[in-house]
Each structure stands twice: as structure tokens, then as C-alpha cells.
Protein backbone atom coordinates (compact mmCIF):
# COMPACT_ATOMS: atom_id res chain seq x y z
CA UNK A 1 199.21 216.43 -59.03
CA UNK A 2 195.71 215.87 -58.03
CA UNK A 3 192.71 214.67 -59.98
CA UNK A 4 189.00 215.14 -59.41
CA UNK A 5 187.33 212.13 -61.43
CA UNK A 6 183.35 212.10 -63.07
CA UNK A 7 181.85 209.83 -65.13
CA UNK A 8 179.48 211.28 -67.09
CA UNK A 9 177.11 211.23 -69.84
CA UNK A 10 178.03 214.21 -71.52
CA UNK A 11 180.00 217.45 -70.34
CA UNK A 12 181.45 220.77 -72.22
CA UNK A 13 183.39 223.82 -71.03
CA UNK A 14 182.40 227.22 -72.40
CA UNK A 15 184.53 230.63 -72.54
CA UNK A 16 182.80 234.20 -72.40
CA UNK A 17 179.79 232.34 -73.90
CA UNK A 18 181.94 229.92 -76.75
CA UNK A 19 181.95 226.00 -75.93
CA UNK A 20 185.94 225.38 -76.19
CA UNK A 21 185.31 221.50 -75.26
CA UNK A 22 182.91 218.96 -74.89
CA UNK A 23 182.76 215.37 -74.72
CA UNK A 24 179.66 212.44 -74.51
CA UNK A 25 180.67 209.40 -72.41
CA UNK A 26 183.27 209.46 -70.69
CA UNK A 27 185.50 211.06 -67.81
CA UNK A 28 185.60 214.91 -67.11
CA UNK A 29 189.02 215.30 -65.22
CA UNK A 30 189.70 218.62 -63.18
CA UNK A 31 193.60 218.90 -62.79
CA UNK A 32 195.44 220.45 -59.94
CA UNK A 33 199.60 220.72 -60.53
CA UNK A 34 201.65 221.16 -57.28
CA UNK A 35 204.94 222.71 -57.44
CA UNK A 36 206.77 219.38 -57.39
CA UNK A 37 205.28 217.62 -59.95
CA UNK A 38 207.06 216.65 -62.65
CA UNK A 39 206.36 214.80 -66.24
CA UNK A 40 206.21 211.45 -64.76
CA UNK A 41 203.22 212.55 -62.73
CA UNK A 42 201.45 213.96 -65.57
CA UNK A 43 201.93 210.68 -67.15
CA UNK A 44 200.73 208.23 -64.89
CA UNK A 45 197.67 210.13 -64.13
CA UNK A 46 197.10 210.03 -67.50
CA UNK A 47 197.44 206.29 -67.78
CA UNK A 48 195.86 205.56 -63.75
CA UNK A 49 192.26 208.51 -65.42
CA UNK A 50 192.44 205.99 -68.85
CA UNK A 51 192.79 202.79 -67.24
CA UNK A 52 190.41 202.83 -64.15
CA UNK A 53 187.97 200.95 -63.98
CA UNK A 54 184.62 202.78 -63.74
CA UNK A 55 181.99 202.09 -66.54
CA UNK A 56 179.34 199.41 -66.02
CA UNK A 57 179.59 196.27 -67.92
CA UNK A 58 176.44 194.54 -69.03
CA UNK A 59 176.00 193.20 -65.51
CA UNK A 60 175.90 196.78 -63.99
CA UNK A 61 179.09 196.14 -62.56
CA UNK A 62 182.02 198.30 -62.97
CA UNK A 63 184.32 197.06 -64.12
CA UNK A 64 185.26 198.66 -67.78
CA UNK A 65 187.80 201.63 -68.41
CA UNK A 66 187.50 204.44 -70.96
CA UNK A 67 189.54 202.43 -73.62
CA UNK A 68 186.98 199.96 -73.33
CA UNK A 69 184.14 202.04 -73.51
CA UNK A 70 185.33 203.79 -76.08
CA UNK A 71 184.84 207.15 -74.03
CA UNK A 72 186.23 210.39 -73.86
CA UNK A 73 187.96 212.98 -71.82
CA UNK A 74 187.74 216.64 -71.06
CA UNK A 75 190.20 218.16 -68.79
CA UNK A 76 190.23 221.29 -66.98
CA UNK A 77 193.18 222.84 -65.06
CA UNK A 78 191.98 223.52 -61.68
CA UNK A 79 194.20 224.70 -59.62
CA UNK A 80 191.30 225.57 -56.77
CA UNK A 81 192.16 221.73 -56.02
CA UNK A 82 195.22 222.66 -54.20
CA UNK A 83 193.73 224.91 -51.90
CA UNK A 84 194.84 224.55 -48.27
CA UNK A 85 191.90 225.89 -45.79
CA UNK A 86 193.26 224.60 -42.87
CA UNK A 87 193.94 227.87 -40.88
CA UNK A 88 191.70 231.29 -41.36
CA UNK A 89 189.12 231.68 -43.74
CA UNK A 90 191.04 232.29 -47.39
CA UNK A 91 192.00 229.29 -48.68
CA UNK A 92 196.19 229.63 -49.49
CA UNK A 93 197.21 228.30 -53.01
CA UNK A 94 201.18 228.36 -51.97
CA UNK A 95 201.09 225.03 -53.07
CA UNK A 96 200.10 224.99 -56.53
CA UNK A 97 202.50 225.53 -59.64
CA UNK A 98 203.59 227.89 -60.88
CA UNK A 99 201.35 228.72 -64.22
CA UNK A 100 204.25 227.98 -66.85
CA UNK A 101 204.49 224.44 -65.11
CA UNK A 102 201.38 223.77 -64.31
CA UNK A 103 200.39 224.34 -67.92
CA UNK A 104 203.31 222.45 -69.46
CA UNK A 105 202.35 219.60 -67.16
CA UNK A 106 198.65 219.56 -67.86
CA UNK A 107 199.60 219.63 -71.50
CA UNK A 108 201.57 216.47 -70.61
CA UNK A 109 198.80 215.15 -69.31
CA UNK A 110 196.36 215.69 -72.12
CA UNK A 111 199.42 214.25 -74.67
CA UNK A 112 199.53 211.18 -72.75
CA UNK A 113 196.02 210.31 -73.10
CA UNK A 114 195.73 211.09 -76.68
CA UNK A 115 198.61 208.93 -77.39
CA UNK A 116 196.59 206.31 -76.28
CA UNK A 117 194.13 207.11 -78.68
CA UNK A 118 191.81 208.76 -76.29
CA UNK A 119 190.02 211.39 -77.55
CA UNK A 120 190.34 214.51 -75.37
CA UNK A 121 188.49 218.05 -74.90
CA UNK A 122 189.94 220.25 -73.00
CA UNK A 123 189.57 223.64 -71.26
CA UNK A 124 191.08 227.04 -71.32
CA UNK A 125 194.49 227.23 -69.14
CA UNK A 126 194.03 230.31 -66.91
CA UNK A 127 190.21 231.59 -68.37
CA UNK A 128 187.43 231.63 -66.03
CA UNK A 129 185.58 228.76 -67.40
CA UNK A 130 181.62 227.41 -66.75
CA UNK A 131 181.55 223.87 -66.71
CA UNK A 132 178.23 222.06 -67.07
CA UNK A 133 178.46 218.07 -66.79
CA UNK A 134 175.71 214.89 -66.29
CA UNK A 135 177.70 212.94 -63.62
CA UNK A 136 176.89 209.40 -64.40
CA UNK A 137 176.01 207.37 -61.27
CA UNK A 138 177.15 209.60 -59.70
CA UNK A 139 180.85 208.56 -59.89
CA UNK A 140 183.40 211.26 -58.52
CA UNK A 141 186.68 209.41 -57.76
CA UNK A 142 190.06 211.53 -56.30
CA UNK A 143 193.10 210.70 -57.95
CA UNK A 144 196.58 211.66 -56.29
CA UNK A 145 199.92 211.41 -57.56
CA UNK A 146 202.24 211.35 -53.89
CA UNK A 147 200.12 208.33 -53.48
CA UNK A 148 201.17 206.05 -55.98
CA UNK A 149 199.24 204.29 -58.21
């Protein structure tokens, strides 16, 4: 499972012209699920997205997590993140799940973090979505789950 990461200021998600999400402070988190993933991974990248430490403290440091912000999430399946474009000039997607698991596991993913009291926005699984965000910093982190956390 792979992560893309921004802190922002605010972000939303709209479908043939309706907002379906949006959030203020917080963390908008584009999702890629491989084909091996499993629950576990959805898990911990829930708990590794909620517990980093990325928000400035009052020394400009970072060094404060979305709990402690009291920040949000919006996540958006994106399974363009698994795109291999290594040979020729298509990018393959044999690696990404299929869509029955790779929308059970992002719904994992978005349990996990609202059992932590997290509020969380969220996309459309499999609608062509426009994303608008104000990436705060910026910060875009990559978040990986074959390389443990």
C-alpha cells in the first residue's frame, strides 16, 4: 500500500460538480492498494498518516501529529500511485488491486483512523474525482507499507 502525504490548510474532492469531501487542517492522503496488501497494511498506515509528525509547534518546528493538532483527513483512492513506467511509454497498473480489495482495504484504512477519533473526508472509490488542496509548507511525505514503519 502506498501513501502520498500533504499537509494542508484546507482541501475537498468534488464529483460531476458535487463536493463529496472536504477537510481544513490537516492531511489529504492519496491511497494506492497493491495486490498483496492485506488489513494489517491498511492499519498501520492508518496509525504511521495519524501519528507522524508534521505540524509546526509554536517554535515552527515540526514536531506535532494530527491528533495533536486536532486535524483532519481526506483520503482518496489512487490507484495511479502504482503505476510502473519503467519500460515504454503507458504506464502498466498490473500491480494494483484488484477494485473489490482495494476498496475493502481503503475502507480499512479510513475505519482505522476514525477509530482514533480522527475525523475523515473521503473520496469517491472508482469516480473520476477533481481534487483542489492548499499544501501547507509545502509538506508532501511518501508513505510505504513493504517498508515498515
Amino acid at each position: 500500500m502506498k501513501a502520498v502525504l500533504q499537509r494542508v490548510s484546507r482541501a475537498s474532492v468534488t464529483v460531476a460538480g458535487e463536493v463529496v469531501g472536504q477537510v481544513g487542517r490537516g492531511i489529504l492522503v492519496l491511497l494506492g492498494v497493491e495486490q498483496d496488501d492485506t488489513d494489517d497494511d491498511a492499519r498501520q498506515l492508518a496509525d504511521k498518516t495519524i501519528a507522524l509528525r508534521i505540524f509546526d509547534d509554536s517554535d515552527g518546528k515540526m514536531n506535532l501529529s494530527l491528533e495533536e493538532i486536532g486535524g483532519s483527513l481526506l483520503v482518496v483512492s489512487q490507484f495511479t500511485l502504482l503505476g510502473d513506467c519503467r519500460k515504454g511509454r503507458r504506464p502498466s497498473f498490473i500491480g494494483a488491486a484488484p477494485p473489490e480489495l482495494a476498496e475493502k482495504l481503503y475502507n480499512i484504512f479510513i475505519s482505522a483512523a476514525g477509530s482514533r477519533g480522527i475525523p475523515v473526508a473521503t473520496g469517491r472509490f472508482r469516480a473520476m474525482m477533481d481534487v483542489e488542496l492548499v499544501n501547507d509548507g509545502p509538506v508532501t511525505l511518501l508513505l510505504d507499507s513493504r517498508k515498515r514503519m
